[in-house]
N, C-alpha and C. Protein backbone atom coordinates (compact mmCIF):
# COMPACT_ATOMS: atom_id res chain seq x y z
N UNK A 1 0.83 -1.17 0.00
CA UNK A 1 0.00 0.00 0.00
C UNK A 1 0.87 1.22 0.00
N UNK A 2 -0.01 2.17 -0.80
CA UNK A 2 1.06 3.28 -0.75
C UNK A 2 1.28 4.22 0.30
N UNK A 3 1.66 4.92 0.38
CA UNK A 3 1.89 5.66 2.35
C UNK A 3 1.27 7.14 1.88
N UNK A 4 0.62 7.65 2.65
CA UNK A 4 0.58 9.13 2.29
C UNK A 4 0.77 10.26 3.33
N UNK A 5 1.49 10.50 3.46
CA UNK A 5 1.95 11.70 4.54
C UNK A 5 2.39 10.79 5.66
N UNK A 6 2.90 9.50 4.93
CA UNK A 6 3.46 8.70 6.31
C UNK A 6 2.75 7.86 6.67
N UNK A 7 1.20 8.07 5.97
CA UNK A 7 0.06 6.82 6.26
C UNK A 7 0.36 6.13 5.44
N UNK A 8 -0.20 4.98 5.78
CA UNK A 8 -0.97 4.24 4.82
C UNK A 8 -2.14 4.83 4.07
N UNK A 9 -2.35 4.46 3.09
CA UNK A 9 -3.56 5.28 2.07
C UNK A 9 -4.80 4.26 2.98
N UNK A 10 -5.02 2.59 3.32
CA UNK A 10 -6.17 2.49 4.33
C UNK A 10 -6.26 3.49 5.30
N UNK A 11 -5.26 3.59 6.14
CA UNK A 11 -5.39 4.29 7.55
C UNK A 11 -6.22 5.78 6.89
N UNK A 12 -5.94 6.27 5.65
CA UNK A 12 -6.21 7.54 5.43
C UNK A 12 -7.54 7.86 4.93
N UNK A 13 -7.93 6.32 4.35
CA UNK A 13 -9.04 6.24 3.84
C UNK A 13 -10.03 6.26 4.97
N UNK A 14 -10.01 5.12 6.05
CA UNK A 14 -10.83 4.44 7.04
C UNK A 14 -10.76 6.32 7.64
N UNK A 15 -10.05 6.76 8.18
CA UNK A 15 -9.87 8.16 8.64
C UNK A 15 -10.80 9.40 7.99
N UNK A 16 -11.08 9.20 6.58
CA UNK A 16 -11.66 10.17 5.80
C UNK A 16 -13.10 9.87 5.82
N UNK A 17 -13.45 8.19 5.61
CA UNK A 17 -14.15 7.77 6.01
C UNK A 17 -15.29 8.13 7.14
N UNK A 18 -14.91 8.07 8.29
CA UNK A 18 -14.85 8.73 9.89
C UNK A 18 -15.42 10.01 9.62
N UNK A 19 -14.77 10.85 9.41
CA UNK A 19 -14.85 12.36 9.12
C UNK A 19 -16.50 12.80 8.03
N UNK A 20 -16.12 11.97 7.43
CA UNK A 20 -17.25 11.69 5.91
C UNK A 20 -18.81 11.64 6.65
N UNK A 21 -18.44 10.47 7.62
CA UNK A 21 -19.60 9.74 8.18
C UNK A 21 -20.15 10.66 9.15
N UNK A 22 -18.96 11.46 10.23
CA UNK A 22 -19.58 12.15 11.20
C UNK A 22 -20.06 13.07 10.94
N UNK A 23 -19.93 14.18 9.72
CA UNK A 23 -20.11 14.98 9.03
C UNK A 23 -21.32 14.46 8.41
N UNK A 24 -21.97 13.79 7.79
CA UNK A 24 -22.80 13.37 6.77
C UNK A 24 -24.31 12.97 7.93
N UNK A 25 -23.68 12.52 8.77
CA UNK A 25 -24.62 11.97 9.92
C UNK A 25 -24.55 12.78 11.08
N UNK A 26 -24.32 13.83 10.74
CA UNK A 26 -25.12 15.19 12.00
C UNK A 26 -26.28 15.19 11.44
N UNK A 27 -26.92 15.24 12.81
CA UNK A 27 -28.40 15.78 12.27
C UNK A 27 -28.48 16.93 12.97
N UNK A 28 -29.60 17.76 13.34
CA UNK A 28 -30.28 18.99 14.00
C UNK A 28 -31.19 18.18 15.09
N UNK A 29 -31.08 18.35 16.07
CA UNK A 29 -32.14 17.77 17.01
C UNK A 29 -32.84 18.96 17.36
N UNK A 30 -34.22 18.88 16.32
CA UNK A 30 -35.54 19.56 17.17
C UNK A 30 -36.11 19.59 17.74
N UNK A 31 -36.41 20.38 19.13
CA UNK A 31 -37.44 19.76 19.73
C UNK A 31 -38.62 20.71 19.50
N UNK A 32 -39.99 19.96 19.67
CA UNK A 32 -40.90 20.43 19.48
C UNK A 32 -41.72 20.76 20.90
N UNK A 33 -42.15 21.43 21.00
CA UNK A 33 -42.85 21.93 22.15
C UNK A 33 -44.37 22.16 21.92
N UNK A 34 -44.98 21.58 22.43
CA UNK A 34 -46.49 21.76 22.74
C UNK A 34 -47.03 22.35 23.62
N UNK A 35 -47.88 23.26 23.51
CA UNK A 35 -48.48 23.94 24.29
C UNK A 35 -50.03 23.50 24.38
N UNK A 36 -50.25 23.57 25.62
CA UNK A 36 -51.40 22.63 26.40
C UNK A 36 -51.88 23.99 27.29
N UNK A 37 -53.31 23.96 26.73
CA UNK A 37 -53.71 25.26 28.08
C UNK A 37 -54.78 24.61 28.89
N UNK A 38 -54.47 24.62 30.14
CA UNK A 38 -55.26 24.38 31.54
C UNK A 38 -55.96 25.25 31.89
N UNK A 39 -57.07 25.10 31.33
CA UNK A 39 -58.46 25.45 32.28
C UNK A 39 -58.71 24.99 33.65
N UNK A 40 -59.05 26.14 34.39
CA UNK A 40 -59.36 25.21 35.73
C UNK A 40 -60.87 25.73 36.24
N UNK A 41 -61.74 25.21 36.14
CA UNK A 41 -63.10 25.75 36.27
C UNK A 41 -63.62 25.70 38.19
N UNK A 42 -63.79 26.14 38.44
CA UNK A 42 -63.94 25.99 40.16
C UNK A 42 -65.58 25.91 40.51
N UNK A 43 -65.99 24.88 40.92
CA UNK A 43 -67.89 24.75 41.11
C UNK A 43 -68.02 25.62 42.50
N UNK A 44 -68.51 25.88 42.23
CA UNK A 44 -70.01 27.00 43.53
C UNK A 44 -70.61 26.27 43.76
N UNK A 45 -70.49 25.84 45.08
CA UNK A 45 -72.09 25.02 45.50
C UNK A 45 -72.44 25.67 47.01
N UNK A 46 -74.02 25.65 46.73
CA UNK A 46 -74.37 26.80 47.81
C UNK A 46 -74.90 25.68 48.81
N UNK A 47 -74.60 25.78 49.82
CA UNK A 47 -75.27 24.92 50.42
C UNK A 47 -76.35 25.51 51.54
N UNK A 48 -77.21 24.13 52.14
CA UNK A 48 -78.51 25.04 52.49
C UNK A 48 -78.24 25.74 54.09
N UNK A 49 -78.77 26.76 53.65
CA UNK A 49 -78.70 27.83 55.15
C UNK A 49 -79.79 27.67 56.06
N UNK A 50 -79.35 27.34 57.13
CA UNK A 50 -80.88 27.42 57.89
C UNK A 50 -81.51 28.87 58.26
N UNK A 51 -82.45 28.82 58.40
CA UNK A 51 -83.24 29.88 58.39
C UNK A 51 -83.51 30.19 59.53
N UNK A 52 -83.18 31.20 60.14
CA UNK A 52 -82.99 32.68 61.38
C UNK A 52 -84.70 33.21 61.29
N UNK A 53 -85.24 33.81 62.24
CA UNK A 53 -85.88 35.40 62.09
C UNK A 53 -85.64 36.11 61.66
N UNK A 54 -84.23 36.45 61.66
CA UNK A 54 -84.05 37.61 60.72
C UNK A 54 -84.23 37.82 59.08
N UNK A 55 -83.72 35.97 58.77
CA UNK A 55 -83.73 36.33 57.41
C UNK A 55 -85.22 35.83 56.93
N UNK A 56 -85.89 35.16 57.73
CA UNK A 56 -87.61 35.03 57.19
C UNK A 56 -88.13 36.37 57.25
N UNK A 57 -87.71 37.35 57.74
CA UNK A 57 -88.79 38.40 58.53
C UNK A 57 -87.81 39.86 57.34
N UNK A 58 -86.69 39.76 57.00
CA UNK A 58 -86.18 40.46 56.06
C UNK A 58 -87.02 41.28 54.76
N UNK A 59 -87.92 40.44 54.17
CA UNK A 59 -88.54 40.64 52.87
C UNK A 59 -90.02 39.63 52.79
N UNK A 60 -90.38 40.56 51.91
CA UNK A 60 -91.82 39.61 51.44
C UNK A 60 -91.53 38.54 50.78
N UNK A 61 -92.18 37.45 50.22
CA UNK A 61 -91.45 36.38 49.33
C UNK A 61 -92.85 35.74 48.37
N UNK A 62 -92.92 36.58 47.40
CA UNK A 62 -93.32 35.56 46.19
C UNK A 62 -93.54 34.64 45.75
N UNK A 63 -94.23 33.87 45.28
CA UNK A 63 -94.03 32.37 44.56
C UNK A 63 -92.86 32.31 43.35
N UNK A 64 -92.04 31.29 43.51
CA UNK A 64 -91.09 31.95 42.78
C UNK A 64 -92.31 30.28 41.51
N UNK A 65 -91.79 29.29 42.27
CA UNK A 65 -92.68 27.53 41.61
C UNK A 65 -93.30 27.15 42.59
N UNK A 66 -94.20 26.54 42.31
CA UNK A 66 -95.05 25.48 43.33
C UNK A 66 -95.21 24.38 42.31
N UNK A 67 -95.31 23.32 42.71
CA UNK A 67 -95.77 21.90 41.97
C UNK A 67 -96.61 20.80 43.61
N UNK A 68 -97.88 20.38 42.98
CA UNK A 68 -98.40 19.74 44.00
C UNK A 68 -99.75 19.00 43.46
N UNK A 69 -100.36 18.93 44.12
CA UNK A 69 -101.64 18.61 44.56
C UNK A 69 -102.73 19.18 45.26
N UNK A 70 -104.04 19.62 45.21
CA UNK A 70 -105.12 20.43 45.89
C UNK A 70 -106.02 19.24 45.33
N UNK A 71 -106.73 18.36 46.16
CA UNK A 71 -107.84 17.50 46.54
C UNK A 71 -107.06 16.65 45.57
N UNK A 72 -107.47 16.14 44.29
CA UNK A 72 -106.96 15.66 43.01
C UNK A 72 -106.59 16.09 41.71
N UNK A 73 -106.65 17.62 42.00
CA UNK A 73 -106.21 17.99 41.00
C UNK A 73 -104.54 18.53 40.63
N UNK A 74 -104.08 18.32 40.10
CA UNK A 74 -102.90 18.76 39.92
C UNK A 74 -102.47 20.26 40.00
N UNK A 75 -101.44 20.73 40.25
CA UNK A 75 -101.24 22.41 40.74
C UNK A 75 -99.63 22.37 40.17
N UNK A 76 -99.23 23.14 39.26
CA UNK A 76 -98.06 23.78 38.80
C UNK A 76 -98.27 25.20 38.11
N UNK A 77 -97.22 25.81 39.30
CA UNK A 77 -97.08 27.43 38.74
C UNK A 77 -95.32 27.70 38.88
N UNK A 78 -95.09 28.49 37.92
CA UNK A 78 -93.53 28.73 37.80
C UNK A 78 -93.92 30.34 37.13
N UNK A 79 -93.12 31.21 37.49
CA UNK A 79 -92.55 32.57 37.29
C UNK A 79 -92.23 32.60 35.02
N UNK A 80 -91.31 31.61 35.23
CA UNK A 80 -90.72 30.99 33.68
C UNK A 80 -91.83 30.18 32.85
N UNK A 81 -92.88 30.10 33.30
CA UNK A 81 -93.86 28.93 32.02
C UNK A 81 -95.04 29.38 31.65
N UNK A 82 -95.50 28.44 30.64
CA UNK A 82 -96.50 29.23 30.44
C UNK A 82 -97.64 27.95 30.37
N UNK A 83 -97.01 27.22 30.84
CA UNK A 83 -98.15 26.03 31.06
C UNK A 83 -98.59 25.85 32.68
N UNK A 84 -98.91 27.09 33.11
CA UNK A 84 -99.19 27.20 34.60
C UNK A 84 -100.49 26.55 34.64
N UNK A 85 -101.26 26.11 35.93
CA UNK A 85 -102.51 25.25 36.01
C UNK A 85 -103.27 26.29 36.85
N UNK A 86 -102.35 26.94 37.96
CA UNK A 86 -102.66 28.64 38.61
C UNK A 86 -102.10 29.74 38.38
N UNK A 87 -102.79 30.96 39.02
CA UNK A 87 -102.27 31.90 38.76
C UNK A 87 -101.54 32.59 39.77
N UNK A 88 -100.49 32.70 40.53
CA UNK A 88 -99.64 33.18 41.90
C UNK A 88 -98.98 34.40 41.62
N UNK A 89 -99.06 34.81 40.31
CA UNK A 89 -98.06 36.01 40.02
C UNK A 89 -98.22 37.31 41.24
N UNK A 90 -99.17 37.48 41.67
CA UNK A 90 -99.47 38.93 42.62
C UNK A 90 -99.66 38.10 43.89
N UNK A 91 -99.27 36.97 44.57
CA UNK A 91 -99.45 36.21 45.63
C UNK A 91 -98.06 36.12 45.99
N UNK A 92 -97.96 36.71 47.93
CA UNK A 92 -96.84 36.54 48.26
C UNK A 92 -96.74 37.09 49.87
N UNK A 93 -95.99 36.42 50.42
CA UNK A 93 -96.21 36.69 52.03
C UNK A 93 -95.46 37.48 52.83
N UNK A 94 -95.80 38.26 53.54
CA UNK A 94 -94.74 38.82 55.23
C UNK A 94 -95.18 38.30 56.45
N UNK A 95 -93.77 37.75 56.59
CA UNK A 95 -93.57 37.58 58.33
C UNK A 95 -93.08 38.67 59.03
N UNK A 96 -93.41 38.94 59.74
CA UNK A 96 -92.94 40.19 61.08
C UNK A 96 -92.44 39.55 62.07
N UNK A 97 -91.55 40.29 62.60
CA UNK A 97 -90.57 39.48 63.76
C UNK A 97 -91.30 39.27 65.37
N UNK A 98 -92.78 40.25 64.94
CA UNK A 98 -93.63 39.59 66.26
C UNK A 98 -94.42 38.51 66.21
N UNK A 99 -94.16 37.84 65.28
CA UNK A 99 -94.72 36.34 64.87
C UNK A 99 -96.16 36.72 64.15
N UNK A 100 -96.21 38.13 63.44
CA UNK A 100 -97.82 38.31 62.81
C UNK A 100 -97.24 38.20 61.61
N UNK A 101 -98.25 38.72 60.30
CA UNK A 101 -97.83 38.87 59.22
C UNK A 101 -99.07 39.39 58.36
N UNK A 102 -98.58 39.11 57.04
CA UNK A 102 -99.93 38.77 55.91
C UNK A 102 -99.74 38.51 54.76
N UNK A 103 -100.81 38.41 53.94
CA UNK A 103 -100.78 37.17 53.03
C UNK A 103 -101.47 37.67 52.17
N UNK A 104 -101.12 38.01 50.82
CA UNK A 104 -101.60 38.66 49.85
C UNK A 104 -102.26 37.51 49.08
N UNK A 105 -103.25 37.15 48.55
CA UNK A 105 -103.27 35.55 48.07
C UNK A 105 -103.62 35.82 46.34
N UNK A 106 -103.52 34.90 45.69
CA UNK A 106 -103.44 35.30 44.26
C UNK A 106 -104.34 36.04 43.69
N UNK A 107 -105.50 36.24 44.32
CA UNK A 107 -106.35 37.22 44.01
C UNK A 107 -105.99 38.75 44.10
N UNK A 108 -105.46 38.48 45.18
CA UNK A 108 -104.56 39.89 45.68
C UNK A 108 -105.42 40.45 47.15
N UNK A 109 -106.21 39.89 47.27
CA UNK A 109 -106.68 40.14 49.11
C UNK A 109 -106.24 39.57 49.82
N UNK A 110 -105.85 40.68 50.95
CA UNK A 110 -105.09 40.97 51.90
C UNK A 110 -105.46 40.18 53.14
N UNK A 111 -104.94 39.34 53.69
CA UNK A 111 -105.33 38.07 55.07
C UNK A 111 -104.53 38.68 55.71
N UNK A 112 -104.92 38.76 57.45
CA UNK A 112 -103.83 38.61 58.64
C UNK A 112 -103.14 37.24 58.69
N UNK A 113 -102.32 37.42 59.64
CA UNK A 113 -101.62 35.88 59.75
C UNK A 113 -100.91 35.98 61.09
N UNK A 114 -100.89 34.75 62.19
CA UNK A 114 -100.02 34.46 62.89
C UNK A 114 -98.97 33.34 62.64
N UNK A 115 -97.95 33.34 63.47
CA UNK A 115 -96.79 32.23 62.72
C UNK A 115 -96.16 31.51 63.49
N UNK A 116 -95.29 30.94 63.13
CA UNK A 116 -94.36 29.81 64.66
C UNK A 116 -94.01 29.23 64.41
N UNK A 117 -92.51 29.17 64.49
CA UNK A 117 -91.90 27.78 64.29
C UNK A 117 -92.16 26.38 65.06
N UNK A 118 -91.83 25.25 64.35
CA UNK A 118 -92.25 24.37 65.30
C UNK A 118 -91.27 23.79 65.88
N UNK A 119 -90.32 24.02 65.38
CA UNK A 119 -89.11 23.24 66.11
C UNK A 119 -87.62 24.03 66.47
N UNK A 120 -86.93 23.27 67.16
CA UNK A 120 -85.45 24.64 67.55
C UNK A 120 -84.53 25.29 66.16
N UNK A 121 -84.87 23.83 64.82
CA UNK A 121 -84.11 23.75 64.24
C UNK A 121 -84.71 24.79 62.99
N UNK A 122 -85.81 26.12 63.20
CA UNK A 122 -86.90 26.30 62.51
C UNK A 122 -86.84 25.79 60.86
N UNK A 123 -86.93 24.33 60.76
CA UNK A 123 -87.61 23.84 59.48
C UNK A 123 -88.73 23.52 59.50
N UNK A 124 -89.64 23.66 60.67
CA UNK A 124 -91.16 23.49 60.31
C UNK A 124 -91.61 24.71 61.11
N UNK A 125 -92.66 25.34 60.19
CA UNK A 125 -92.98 26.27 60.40
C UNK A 125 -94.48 26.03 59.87
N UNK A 126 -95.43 26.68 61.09
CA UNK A 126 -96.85 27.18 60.92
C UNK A 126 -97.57 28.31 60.86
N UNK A 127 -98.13 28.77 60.08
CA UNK A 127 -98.97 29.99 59.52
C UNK A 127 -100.68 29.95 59.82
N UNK A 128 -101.49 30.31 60.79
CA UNK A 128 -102.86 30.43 60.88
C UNK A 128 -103.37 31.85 59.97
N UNK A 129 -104.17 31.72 58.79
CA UNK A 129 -104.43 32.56 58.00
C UNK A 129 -106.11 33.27 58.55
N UNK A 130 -105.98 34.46 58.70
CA UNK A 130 -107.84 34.94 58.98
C UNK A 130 -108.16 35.47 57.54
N UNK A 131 -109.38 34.11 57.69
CA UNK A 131 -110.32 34.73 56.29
C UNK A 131 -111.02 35.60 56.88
N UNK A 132 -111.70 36.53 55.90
CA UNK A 132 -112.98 37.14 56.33
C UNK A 132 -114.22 36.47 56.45
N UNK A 133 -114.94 36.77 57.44
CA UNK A 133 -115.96 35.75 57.44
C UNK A 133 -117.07 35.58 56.36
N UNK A 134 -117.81 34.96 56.93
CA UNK A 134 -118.04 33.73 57.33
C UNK A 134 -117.10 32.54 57.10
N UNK A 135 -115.79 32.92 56.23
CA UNK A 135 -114.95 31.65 56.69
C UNK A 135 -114.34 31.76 57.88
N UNK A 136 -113.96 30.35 57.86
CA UNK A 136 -112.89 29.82 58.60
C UNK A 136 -111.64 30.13 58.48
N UNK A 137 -110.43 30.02 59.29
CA UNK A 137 -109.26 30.08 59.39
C UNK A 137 -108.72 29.39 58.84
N UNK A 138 -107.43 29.48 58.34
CA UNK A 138 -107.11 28.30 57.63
C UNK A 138 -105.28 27.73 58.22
N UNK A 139 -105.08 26.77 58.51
CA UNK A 139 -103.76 26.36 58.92
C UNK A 139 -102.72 26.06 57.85
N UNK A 140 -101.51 26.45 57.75
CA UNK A 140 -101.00 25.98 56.77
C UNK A 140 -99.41 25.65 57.33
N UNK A 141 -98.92 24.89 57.37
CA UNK A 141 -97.80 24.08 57.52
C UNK A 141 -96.63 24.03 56.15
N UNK A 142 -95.38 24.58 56.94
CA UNK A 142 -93.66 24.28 55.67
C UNK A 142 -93.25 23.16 56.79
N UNK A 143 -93.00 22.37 55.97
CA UNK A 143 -91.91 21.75 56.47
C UNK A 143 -90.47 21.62 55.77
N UNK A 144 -89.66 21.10 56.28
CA UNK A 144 -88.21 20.88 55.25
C UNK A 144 -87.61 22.05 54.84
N UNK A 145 -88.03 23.40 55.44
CA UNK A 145 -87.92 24.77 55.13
C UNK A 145 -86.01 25.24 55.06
N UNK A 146 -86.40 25.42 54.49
CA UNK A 146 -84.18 25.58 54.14
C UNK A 146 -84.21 26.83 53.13
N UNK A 147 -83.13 27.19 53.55
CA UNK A 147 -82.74 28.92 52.12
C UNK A 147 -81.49 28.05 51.26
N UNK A 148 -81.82 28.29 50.40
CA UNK A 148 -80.51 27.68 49.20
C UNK A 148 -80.79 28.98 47.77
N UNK A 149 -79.87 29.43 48.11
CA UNK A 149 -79.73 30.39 46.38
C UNK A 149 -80.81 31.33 46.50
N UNK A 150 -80.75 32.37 47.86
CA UNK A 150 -81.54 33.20 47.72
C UNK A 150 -83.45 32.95 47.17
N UNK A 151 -83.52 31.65 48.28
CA UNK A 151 -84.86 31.20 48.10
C UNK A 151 -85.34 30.46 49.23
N UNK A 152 -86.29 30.44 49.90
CA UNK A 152 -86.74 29.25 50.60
C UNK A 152 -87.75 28.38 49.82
N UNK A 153 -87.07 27.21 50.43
CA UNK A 153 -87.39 26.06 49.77
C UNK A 153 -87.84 25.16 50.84
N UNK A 154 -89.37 24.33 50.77
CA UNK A 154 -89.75 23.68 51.66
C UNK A 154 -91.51 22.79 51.07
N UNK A 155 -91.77 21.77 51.67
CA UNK A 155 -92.89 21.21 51.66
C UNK A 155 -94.16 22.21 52.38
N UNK A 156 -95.05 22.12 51.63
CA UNK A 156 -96.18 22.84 52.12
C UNK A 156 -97.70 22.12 52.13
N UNK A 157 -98.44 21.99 53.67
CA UNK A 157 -99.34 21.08 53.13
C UNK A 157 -100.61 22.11 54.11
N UNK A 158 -101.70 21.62 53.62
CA UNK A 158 -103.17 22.27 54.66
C UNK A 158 -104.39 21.33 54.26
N UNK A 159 -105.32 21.40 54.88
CA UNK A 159 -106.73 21.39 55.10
C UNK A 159 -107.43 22.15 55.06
N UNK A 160 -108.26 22.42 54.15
CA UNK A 160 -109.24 23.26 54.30
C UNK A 160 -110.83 22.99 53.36
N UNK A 161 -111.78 23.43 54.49
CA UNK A 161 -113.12 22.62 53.70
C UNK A 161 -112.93 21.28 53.58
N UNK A 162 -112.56 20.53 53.84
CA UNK A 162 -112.34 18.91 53.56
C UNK A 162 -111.51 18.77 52.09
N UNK A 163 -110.94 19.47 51.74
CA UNK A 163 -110.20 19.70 50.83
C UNK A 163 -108.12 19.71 51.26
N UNK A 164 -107.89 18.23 50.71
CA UNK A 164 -105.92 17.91 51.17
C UNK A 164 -104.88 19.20 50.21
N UNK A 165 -103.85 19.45 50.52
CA UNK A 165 -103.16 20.43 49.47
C UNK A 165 -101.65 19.77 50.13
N UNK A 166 -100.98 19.02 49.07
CA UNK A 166 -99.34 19.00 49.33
C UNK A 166 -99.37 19.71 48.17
N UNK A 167 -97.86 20.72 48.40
CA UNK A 167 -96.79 20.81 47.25
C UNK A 167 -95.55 21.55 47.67
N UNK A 168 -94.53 21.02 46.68
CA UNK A 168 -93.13 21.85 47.00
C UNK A 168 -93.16 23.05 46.57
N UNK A 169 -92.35 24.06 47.12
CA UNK A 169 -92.66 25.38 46.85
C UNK A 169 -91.22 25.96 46.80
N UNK A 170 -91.14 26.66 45.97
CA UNK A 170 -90.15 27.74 45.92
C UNK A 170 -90.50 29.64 46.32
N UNK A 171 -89.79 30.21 47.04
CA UNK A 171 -90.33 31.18 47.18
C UNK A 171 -88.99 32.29 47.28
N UNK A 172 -89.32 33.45 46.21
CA UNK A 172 -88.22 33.94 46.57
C UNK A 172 -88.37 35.51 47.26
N UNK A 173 -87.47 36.43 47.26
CA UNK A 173 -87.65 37.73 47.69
C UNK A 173 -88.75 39.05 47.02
N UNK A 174 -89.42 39.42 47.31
CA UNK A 174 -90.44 39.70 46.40
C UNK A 174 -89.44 41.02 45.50
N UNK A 175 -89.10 41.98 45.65
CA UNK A 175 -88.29 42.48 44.66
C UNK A 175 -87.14 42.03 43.82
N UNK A 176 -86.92 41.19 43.91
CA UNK A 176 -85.97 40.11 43.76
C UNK A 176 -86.13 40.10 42.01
């Protein structure tokens, strides 16, 4: 073999070779980067407040929904529908912090009222309504009474005339 600069022409080759290869076989290492955006959404949940004197006796309160029963007939009213079965829009109550009140009723006449909680925990609460006579008085019972989302929310049931009435009720602040 012939020598070149003292090499061997292999040694010079395998050498050029080398050089050829490391050179030829660079690459660029890219990196790619992704961008990922994190939303982080945080839930509100209100949970139920029990209900004080102060805050029953605060404001008048509206029908906001009712859904129920009166003898056998069915009863749904909502603020939002228009497939109401009653009419509650101008019906809505005050409690006074001396346990009186009154009771505007969907007609829009004006009842006295006395009131009372029934228990320490006030979720049941009773309302004696004065009709004008010749009626009778009428009793009306919440139970399950709780504030959630700027509303009380509770079971409502009475007797009157031999006539049963359940329904759930929503009721909110009357300017509201």
């Amino acid at each position: 073999m012939k020598k070149l600069l003292g090499f061997s022409s292999f040694f010079v080759f395998v050498l050029l070779s080398m050089v050829q290869t490391s050179v030829s076989s660079c690459t660029k290492d890219e990196t790619i980067y992704d961008t990922v955006t994190v939303i982080k959404t945080d839930t509100l949940v209100i949970q139920d407040t029990a209900i004080t004197l102060q805050l029953l006796t605060s404001t008048s309160w509206k029908t906001q929904e009712i859904r129920g029963v009166i003898g056998n007939t069915l009863l749904f009213y909502s603020r939002s529908s228009n497939s109401n079965t009653e009419d509650y829009s101008n019906e809505y109550i005050t409690f006074s912090a001396d346990k009186t009140g009154v009771l505007y009723d969907a007609a829009g006449a004006l009842h006295q009222l006395t009131w009372n909680f029934n228990n320490n925990t006030n979720t049941k609460l009773t309302y004696i309504v004065q009709n004008p006579a010749p009626l009778a008085s009428q009793t009306v019972v919440y139970e399950n009474l709780r504030y959630k989302n700027n509303a009380l929310l509770f079971d409502q049931y009475w007797t009157y005339s031999n006539v049963n009435s359940h329904a759930q009720v929503i009721r909110s602040p009357k300017d509201y």
